[in-house]
N, C-alpha and C. Protein backbone atom coordinates (compact mmCIF):
# COMPACT_ATOMS: atom_id res chain seq x y z
N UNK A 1 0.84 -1.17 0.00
CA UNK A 1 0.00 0.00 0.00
C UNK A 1 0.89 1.25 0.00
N UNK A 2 0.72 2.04 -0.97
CA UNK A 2 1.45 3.01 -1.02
C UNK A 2 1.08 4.23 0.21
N UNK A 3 1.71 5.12 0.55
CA UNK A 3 1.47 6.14 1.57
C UNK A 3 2.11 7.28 1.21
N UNK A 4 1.38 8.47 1.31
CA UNK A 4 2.09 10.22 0.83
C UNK A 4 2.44 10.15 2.13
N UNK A 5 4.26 10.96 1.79
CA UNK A 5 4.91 11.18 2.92
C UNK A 5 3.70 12.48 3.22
N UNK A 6 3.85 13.00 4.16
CA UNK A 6 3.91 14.34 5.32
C UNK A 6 4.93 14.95 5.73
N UNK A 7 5.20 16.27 5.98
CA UNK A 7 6.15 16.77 6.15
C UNK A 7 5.58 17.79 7.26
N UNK A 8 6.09 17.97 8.45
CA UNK A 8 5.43 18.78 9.37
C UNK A 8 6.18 19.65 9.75
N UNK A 9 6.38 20.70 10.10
CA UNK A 9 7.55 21.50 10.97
C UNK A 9 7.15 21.29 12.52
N UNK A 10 8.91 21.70 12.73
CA UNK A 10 8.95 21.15 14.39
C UNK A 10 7.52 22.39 15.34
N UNK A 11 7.36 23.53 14.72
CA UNK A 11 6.33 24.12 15.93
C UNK A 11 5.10 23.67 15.27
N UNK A 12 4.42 23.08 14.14
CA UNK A 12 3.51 22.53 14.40
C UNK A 12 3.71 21.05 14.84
N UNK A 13 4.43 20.62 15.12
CA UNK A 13 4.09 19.47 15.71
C UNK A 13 4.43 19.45 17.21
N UNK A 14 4.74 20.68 18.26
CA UNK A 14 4.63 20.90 19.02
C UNK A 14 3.05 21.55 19.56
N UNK A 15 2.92 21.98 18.63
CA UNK A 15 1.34 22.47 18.82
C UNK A 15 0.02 21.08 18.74
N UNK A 16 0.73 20.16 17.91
CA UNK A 16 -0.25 19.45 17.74
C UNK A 16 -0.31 18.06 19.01
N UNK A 17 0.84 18.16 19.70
CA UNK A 17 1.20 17.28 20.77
C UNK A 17 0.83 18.04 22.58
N UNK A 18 0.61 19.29 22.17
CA UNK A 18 1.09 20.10 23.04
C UNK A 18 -0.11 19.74 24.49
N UNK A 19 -1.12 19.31 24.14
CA UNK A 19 -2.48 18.93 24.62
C UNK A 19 -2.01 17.16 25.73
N UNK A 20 -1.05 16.77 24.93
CA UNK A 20 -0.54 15.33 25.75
C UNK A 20 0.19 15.74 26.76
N UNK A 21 -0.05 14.78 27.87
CA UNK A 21 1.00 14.51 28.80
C UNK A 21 2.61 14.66 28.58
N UNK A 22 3.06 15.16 29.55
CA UNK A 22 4.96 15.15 29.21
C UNK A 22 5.71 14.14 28.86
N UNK A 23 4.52 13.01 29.62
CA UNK A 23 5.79 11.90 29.96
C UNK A 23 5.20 10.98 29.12
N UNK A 24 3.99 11.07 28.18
CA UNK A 24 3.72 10.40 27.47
C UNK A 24 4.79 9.82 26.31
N UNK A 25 4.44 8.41 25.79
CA UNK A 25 5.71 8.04 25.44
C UNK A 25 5.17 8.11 23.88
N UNK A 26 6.05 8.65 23.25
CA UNK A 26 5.56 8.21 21.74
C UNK A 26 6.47 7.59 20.39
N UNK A 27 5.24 7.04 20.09
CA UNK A 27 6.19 5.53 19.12
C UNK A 27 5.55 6.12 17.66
N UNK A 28 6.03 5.36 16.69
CA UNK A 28 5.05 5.65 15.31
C UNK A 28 4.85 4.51 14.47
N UNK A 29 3.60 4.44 13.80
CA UNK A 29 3.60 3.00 13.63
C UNK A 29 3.32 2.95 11.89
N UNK A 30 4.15 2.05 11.42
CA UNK A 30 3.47 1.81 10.07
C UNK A 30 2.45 1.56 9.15
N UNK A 31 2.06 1.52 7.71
CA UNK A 31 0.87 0.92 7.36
C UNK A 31 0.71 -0.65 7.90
N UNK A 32 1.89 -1.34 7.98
CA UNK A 32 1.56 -2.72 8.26
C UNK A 32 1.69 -2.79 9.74
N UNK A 33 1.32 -2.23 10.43
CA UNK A 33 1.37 -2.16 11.73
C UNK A 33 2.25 -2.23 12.89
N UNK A 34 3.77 -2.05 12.32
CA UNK A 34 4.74 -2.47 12.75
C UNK A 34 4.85 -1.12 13.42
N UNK A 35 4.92 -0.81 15.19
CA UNK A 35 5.23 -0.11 15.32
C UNK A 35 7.16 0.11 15.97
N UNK A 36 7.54 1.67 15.92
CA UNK A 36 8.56 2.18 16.32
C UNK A 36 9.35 3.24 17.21
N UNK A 37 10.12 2.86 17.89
CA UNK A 37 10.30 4.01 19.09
C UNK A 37 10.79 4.92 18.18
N UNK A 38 10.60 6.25 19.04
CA UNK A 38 11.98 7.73 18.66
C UNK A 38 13.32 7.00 19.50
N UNK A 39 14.20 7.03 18.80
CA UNK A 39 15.71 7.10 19.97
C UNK A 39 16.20 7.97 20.02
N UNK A 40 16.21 9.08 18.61
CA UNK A 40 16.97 10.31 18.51
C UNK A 40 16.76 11.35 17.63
N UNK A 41 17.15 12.32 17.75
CA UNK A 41 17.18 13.20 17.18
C UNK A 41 18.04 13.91 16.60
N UNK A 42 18.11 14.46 15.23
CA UNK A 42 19.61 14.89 14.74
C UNK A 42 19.69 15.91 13.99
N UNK A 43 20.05 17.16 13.39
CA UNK A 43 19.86 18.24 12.79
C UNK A 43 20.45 17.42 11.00
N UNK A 44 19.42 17.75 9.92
CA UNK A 44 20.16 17.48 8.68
C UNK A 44 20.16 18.49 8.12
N UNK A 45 21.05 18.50 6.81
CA UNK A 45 20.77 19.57 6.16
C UNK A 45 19.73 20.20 5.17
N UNK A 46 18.57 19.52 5.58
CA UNK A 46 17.61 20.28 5.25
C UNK A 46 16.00 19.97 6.02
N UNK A 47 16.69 19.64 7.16
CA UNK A 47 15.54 19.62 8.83
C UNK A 47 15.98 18.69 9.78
N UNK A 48 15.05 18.45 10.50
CA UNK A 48 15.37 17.51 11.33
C UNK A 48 15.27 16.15 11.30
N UNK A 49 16.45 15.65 11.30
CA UNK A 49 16.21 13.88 11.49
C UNK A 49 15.77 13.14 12.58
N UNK A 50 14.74 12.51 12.35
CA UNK A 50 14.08 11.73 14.03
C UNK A 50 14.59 10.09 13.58
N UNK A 51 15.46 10.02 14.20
CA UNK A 51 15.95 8.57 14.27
C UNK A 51 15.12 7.34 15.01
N UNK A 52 14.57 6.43 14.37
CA UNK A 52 14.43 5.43 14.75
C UNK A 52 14.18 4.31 14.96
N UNK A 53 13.93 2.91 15.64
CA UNK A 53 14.20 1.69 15.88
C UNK A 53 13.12 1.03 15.89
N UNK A 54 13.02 0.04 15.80
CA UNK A 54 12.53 -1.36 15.58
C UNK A 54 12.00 -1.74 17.35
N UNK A 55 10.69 -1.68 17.66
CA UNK A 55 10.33 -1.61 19.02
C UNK A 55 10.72 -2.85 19.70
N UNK A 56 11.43 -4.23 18.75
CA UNK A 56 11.59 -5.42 19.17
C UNK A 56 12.76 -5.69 19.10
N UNK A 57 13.95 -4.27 18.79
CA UNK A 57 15.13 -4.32 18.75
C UNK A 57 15.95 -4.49 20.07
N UNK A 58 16.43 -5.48 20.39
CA UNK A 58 17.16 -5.37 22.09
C UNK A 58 18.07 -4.77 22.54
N UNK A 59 18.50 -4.05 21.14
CA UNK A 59 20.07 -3.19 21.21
C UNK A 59 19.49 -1.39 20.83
N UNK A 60 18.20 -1.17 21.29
CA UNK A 60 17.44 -0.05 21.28
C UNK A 60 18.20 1.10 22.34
N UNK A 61 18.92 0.45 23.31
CA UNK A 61 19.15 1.07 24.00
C UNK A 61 20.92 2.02 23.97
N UNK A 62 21.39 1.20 22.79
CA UNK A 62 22.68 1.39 22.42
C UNK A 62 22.40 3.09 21.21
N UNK A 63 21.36 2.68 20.69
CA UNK A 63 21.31 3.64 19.84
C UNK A 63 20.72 5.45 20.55
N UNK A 64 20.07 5.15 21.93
CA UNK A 64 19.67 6.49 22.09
C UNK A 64 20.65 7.24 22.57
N UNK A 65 20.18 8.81 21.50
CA UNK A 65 21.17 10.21 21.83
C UNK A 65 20.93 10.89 23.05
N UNK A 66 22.01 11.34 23.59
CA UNK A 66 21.59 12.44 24.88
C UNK A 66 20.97 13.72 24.12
């Protein structure tokens, strides 16, 4: 199944989260239902990169950025 990317900027998607809990945890999940943690975050050169993992990965913990 094909899917149109989205492209959001970081203050709307602070606005659109802004209503959740702090400590709420958030994952993102695919068309086939596979979902995925955030581990990181990274500046590219042309936005921001949100890095991340495989929620059944055991080495999840090697990959998160301070």
């Amino acid at each position: 199944m094909d899917t149109a990317i989205k492209e959001i900027t970081v203050s709307d998607l602070i606005q659109e989260l802004q209503n959740l809990p702090g400590d709420a945890p958030v994952t993102l999940k695919d068309n086939y239902g596979e979902t995925f943690s955030i581990v990181g975050f990274e500046a590219g050169s042309d936005g921001v990169n949100i890095i991340i993992a495989d929620e059944t990965d055991p080495d999840d913990s090697d990959n998160e950025q301070a």
